[in-house]
Structures are given as C-alpha cells and as structure tokens.
C-alpha atoms as a PDB file:
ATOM      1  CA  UNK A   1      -9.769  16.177  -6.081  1.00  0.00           C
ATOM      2  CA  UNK A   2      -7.943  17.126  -9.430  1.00  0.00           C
ATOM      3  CA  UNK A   3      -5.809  14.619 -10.775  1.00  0.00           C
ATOM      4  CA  UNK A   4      -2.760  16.771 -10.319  1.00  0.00           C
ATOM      5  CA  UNK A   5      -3.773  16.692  -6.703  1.00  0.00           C
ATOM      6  CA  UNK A   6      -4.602  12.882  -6.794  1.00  0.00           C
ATOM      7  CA  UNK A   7      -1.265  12.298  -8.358  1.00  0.00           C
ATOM      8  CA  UNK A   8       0.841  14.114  -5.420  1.00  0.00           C
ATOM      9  CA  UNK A   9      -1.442  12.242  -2.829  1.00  0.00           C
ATOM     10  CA  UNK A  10      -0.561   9.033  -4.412  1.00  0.00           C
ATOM     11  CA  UNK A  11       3.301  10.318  -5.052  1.00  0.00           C
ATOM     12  CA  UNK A  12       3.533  11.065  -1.208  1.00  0.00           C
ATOM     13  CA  UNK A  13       1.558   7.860  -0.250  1.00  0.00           C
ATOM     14  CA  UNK A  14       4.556   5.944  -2.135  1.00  0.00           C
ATOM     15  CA  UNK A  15       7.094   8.033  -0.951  1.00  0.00           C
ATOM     16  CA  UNK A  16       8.156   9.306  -4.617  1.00  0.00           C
ATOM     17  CA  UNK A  17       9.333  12.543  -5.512  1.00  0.00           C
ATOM     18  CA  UNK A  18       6.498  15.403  -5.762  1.00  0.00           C
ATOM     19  CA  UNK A  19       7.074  17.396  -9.466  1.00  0.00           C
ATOM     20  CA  UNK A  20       4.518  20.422  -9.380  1.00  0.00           C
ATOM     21  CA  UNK A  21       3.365  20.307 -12.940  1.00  0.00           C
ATOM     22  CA  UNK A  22       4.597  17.075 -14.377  1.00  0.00           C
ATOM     23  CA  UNK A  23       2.267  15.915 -17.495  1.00  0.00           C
ATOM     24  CA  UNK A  24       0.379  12.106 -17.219  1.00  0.00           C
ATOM     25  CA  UNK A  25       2.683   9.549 -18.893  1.00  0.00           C
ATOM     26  CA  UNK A  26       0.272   7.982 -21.547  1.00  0.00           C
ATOM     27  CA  UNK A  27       0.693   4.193 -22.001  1.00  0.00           C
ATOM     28  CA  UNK A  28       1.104   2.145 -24.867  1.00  0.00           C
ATOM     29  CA  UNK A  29      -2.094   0.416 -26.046  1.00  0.00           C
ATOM     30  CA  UNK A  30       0.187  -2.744 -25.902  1.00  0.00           C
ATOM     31  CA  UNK A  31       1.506  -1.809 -22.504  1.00  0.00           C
ATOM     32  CA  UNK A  32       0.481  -4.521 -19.664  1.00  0.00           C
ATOM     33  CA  UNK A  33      -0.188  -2.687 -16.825  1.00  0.00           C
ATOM     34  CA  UNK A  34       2.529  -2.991 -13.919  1.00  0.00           C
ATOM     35  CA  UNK A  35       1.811  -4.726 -10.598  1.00  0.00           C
ATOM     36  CA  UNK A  36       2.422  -1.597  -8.404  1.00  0.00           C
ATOM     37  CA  UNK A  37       1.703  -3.581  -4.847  1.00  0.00           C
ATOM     38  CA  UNK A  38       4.312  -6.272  -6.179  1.00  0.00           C
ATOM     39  CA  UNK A  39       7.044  -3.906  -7.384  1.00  0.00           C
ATOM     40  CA  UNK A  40       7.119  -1.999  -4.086  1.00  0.00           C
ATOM     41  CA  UNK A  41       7.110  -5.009  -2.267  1.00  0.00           C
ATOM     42  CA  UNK A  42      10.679  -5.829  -3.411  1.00  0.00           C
ATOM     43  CA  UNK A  43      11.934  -2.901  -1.520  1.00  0.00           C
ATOM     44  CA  UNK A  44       9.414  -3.431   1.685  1.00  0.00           C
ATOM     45  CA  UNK A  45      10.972  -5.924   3.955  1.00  0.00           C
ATOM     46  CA  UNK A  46      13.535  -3.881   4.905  1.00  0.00           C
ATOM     47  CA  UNK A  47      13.553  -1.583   8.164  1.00  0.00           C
ATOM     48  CA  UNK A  48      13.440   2.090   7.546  1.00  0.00           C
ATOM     49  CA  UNK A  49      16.104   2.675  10.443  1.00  0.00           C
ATOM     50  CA  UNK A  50      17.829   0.728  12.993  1.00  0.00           C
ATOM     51  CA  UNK A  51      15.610   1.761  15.303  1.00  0.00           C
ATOM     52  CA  UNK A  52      12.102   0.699  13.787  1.00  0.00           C
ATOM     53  CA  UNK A  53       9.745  -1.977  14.774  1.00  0.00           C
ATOM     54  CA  UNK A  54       8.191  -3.493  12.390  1.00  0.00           C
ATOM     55  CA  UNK A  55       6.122  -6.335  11.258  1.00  0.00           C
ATOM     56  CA  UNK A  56       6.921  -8.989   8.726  1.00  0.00           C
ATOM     57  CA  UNK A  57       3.892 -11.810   7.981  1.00  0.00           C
ATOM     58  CA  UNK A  58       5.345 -14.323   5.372  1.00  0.00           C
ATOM     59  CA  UNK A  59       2.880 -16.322   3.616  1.00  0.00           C
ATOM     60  CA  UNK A  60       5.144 -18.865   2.192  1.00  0.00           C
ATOM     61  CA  UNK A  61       6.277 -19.413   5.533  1.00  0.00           C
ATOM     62  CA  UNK A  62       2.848 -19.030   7.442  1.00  0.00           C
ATOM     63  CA  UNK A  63       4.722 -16.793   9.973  1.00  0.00           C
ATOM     64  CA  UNK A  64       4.849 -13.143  11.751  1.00  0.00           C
ATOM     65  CA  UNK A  65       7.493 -11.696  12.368  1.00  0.00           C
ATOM     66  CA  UNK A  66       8.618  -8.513  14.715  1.00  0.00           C
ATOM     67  CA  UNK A  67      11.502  -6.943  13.900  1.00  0.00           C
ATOM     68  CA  UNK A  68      13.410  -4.022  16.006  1.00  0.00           C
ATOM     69  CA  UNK A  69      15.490  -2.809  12.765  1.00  0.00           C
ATOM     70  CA  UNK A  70      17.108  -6.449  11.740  1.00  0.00           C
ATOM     71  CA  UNK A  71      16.928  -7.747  14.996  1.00  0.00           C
ATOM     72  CA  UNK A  72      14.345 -10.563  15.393  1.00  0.00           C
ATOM     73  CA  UNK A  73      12.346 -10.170  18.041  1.00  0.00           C
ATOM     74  CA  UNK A  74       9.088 -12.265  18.104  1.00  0.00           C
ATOM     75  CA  UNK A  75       8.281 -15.024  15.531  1.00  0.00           C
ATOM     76  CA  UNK A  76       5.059 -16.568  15.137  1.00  0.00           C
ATOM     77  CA  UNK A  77       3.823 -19.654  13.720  1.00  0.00           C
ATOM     78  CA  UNK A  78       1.798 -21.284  12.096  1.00  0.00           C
ATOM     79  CA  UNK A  79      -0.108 -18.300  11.304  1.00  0.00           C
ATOM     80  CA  UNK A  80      -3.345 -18.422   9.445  1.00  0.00           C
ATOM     81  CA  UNK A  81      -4.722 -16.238   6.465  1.00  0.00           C
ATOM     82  CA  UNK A  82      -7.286 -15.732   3.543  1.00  0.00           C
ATOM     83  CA  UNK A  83      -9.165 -19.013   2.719  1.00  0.00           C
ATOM     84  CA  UNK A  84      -8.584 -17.588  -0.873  1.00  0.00           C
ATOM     85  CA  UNK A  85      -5.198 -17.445  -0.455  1.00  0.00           C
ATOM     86  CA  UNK A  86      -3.057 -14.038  -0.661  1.00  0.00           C
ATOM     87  CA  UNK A  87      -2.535 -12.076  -3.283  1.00  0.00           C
ATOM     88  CA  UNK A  88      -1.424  -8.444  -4.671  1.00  0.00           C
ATOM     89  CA  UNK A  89      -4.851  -7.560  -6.015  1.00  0.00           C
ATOM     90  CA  UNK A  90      -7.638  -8.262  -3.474  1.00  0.00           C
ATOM     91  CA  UNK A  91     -11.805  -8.180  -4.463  1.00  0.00           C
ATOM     92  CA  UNK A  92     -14.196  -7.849  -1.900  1.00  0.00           C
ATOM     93  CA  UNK A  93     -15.942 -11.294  -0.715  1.00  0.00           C
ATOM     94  CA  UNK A  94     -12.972 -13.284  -1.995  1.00  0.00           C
ATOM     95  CA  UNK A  95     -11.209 -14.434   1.343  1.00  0.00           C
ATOM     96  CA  UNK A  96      -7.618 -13.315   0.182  1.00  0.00           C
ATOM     97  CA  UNK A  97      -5.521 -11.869   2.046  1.00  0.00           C
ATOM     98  CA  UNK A  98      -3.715  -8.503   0.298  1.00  0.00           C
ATOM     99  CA  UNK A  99      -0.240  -8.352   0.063  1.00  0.00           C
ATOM    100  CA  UNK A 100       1.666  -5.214   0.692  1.00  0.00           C
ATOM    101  CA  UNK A 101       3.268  -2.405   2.607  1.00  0.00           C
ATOM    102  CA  UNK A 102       0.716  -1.406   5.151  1.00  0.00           C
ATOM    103  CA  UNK A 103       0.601   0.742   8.820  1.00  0.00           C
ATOM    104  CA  UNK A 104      -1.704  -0.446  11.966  1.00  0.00           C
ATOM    105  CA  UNK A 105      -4.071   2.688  11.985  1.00  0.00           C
ATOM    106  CA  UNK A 106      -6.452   1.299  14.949  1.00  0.00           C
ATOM    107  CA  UNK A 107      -6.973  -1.399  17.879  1.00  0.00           C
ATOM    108  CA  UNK A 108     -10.026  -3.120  19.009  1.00  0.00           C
ATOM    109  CA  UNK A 109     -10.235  -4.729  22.281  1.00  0.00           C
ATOM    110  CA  UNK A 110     -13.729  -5.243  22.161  1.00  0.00           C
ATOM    111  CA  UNK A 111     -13.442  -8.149  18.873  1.00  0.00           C
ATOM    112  CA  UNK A 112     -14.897 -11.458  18.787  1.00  0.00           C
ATOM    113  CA  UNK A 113     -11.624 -12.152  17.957  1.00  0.00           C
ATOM    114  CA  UNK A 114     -10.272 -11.328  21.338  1.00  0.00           C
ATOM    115  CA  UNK A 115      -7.696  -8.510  19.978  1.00  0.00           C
ATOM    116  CA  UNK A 116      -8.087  -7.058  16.516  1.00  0.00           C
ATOM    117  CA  UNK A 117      -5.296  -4.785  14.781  1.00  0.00           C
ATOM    118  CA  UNK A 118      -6.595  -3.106  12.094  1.00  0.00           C
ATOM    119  CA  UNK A 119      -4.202  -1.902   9.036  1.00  0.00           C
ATOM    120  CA  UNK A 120      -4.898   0.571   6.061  1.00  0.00           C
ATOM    121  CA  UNK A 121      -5.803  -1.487   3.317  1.00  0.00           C
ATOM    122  CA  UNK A 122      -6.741  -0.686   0.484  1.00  0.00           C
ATOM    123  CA  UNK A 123      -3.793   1.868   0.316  1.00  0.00           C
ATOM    124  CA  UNK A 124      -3.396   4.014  -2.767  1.00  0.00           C
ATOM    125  CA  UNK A 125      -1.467   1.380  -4.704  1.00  0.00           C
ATOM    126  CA  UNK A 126      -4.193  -1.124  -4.272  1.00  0.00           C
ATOM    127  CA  UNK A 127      -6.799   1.453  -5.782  1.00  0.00           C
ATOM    128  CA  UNK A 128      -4.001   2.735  -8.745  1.00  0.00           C
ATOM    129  CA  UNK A 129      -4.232  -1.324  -9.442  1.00  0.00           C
ATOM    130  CA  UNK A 130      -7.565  -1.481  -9.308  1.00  0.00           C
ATOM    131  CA  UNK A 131      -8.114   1.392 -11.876  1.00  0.00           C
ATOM    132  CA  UNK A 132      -5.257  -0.370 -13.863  1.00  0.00           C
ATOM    133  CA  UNK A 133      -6.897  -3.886 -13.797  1.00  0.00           C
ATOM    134  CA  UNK A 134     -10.344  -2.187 -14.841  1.00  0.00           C
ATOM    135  CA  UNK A 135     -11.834  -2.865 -10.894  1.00  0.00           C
ATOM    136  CA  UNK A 136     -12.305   0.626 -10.434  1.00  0.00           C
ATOM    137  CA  UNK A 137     -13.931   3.296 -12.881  1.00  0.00           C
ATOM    138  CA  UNK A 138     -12.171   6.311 -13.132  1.00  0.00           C
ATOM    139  CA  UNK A 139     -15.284   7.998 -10.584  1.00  0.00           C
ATOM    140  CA  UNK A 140     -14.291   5.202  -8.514  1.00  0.00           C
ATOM    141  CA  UNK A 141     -10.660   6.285  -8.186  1.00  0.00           C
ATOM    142  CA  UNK A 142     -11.231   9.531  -7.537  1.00  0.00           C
ATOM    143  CA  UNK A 143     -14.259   9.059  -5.005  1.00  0.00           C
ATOM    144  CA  UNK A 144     -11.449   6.429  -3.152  1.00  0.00           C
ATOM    145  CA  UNK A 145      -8.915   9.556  -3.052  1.00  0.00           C
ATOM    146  CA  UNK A 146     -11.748  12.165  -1.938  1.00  0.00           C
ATOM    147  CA  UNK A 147     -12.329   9.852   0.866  1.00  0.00           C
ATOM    148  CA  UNK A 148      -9.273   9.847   2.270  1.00  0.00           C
ATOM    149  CA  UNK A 149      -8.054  12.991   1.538  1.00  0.00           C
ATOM    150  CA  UNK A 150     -11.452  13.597   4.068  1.00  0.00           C
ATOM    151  CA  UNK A 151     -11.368  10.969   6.414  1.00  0.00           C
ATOM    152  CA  UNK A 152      -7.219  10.338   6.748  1.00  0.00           C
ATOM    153  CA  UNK A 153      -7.637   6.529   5.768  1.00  0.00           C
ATOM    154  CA  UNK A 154      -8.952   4.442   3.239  1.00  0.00           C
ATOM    155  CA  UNK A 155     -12.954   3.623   2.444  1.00  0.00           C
ATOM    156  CA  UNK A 156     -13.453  -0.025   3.205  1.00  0.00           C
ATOM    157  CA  UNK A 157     -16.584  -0.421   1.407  1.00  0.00           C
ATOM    158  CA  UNK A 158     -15.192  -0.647  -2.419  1.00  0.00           C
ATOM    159  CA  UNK A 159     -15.449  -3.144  -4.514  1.00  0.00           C
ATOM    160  CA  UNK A 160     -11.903  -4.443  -3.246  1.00  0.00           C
ATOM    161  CA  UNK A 161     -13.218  -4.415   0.249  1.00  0.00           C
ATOM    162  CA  UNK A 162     -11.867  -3.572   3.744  1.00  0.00           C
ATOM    163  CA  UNK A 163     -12.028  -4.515   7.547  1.00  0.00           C
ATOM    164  CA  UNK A 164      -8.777  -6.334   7.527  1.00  0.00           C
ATOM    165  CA  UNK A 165      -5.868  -6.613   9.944  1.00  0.00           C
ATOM    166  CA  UNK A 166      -4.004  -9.097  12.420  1.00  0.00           C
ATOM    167  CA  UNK A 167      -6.460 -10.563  14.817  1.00  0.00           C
ATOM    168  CA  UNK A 168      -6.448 -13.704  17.458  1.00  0.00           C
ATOM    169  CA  UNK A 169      -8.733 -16.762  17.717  1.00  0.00           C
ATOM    170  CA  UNK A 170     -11.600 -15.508  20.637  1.00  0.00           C
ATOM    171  CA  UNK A 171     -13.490 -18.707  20.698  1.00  0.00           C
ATOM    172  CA  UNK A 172     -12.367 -20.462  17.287  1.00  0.00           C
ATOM    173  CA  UNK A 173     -10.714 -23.344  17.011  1.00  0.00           C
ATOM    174  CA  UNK A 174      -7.047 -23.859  17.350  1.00  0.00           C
ATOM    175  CA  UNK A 175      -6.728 -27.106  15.846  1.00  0.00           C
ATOM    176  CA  UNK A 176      -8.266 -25.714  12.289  1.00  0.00           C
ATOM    177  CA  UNK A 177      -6.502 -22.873  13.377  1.00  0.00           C
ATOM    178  CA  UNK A 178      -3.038 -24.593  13.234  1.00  0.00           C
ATOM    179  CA  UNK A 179      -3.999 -26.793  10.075  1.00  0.00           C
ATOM    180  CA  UNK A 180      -5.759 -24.476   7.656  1.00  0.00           C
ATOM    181  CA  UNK A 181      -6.085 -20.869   6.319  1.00  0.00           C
ATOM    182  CA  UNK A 182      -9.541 -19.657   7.200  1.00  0.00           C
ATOM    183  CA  UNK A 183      -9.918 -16.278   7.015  1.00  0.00           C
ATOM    184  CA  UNK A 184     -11.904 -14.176   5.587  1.00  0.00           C
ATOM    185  CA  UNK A 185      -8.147 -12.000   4.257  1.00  0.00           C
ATOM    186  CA  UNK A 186      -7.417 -11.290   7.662  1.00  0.00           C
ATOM    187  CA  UNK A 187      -4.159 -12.375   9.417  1.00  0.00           C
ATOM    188  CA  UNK A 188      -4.908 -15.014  12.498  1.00  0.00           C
ATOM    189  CA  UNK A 189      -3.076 -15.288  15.107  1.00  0.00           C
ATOM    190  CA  UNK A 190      -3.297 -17.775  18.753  1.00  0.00           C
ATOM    191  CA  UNK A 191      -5.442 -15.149  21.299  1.00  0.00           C
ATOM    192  CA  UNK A 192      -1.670 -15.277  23.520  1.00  0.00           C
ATOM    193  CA  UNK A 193       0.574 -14.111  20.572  1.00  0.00           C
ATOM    194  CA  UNK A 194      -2.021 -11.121  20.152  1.00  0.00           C
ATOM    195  CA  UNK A 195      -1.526 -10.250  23.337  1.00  0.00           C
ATOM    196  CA  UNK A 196       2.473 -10.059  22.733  1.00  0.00           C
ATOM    197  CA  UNK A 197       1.869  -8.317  19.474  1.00  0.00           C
ATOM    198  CA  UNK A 198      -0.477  -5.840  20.927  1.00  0.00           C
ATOM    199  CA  UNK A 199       2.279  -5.172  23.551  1.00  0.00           C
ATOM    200  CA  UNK A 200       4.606  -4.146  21.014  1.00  0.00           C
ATOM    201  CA  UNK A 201       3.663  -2.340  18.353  1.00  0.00           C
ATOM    202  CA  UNK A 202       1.389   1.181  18.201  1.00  0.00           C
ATOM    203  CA  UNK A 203      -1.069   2.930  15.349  1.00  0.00           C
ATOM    204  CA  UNK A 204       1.591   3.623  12.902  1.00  0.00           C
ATOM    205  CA  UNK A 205       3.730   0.689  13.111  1.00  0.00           C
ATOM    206  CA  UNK A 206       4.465  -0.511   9.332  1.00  0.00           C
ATOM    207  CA  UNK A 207       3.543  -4.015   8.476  1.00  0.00           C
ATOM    208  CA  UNK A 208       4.738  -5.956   5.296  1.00  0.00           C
ATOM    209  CA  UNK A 209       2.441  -8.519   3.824  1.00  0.00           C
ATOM    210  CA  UNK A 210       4.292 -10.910   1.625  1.00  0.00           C
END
C-alpha cells in the first residue's frame, strides 16, 4: 500500500477529512509524539445519534455501560480487566487492557469463557502509535495496513498483540472475579451479564474503552 493510500485508510479509519494529494507534515526533531488513542478518546464517549447503542467500559469505575444514545440502559459492575492494568499503548504479553474507540467485529459462543465478544483492536491509531513510539518499524506499519486493507480487520499477531474483547467467567472464579483484575487485556464480565450484553448489541456496535 503507498503511503498516500495508507494515509486515506488511516484518515477514513479516524473519520478525518480525505485531501487527495496532501504532502506528509514533517515533525520537529524536538516534537514529542502525540498520544493519538488518548486525544480521540476525549471526543469518544459520546453517542453518534440518539438512536445508537453503544458501549461504555470505565476503568476508573470498573464498570460497563450500555447506552441507547444518552439513555442508560444496562450498567455493570464490578467489571474486571488487564492484570497490567489499561492503558493507551498496549504490547503483546503485557496483560493491559487497550484503551480506545473500538467496534464488536465477531461473537463466539463456543469460548471457555462462556460468551466471547471480540472487538477490533489494534485499530489504525494503535499501529500510527506504535510507529510513533518506535514499536513498529516502518515495514511493520505498512504490513499492519496491507493486512487489513486484505482481510477487513486488524492482524492480531503484532508485536502489540490481539484476541481481545468483552468476555464472561465460564468456569472461573467469581470471588477473584469480583476482587481483582485478571485478565489477560480482555474485559470480564459475570457469565449472566454476557448473556444481557450479547442480547443487545450486534458486529458493529462501537465500544469506548476508557
């Protein structure tokens, strides 16, 4: 993929306007880079229409929320999530949960954790981070965009990992369940509120990680 191409994937991944021939802006070698995940997180927990569900999980206040525009319809807690904590900028094999603006893209019935909700992480902020933050070589970057341009969702074998979503308990323990985050960056639900969740929401329904 050329980077012109690359850049109006990413543009329309973000929902930014698409300029046909616009020229790379070229940092300053003083200039930090920006935390991209972060900055369009400030905008994210907001509903799109009056007419959207949606999913908020709050990690501050170990809850998941399901919104139908600003009307609350579920909430969930405690909820549990990354033993590693959660953060913008995920590595594989470091149990944190990513933050961000994601969509459900598949369900599993079959999990050993009863239901499993899968959601597109990494999306193409996460990898512009990466490449930012030095996690990804530029062949990286451009292999992650090639993927998905192919496959219509995001490789989940990088170095910043993948197989994450909202899942239940199947046969784990509710009592650590209830007292600690112990996931490997997944988002843990009781095997009942799954089942509401599940109820609710289809492939394509956003979720906000914050």
């Amino acid at each position: 993929m050329s980077y012109v191409n690359r850049r109006r994937f990413l543009a329309m991944a973000l929902g930014w306007p698409v300029v046909a021939h616009a020229s790379p802006v070229i940092p300053s070698v003083n200039t930090q880079p920006v935390d991209l995940v972060e900055t369009l997180l400030a905008r994210a927990p907001v509903p799109r229409h009056s007419g959207e569900l949606w999913v908020l999980v709050d990690d501050r206040d170990s809850t998941l929320s399901i919104f139908r525009g600003s009307a609350l319809l579920e909430r969930f807690t405690p909820v549990s999530l990354g033993r590693g904590g959660a953060k913008t900028q995920r590595i594989s094999g470091g149990n944190v949960t990513p933050l961000g603006e994601f969509r459900i893209n598949r369900f599993n019935y079959q999990s050993r954790w009863h239901i499993f909700l899968g959601i597109d992480y990494p999306t193409p902020p996460h990898a512009r981070m990466a490449l930012e933050n030095g996690i990804y070589s530029q062949a990286d970057y451009e292999a992650y965009f090639d993927y998905y341009r192919r496959h219509g969702y995001p490789p989940q074998n990088t170095r910043l990992g993948g197989a994450i979503g909202i899942h239940g308990l199947g046969q784990a323990d509710p009592d650590i369940h209830g007292r600690f985050n112990w996931t490997q960056g997944c988002v843990a639900l009781t095997n009942e509120q799954i089942d509401t969740l599940a109820s609710l929401v289809n492939v394509g329904t956003r979720v906000v990680i914050r």
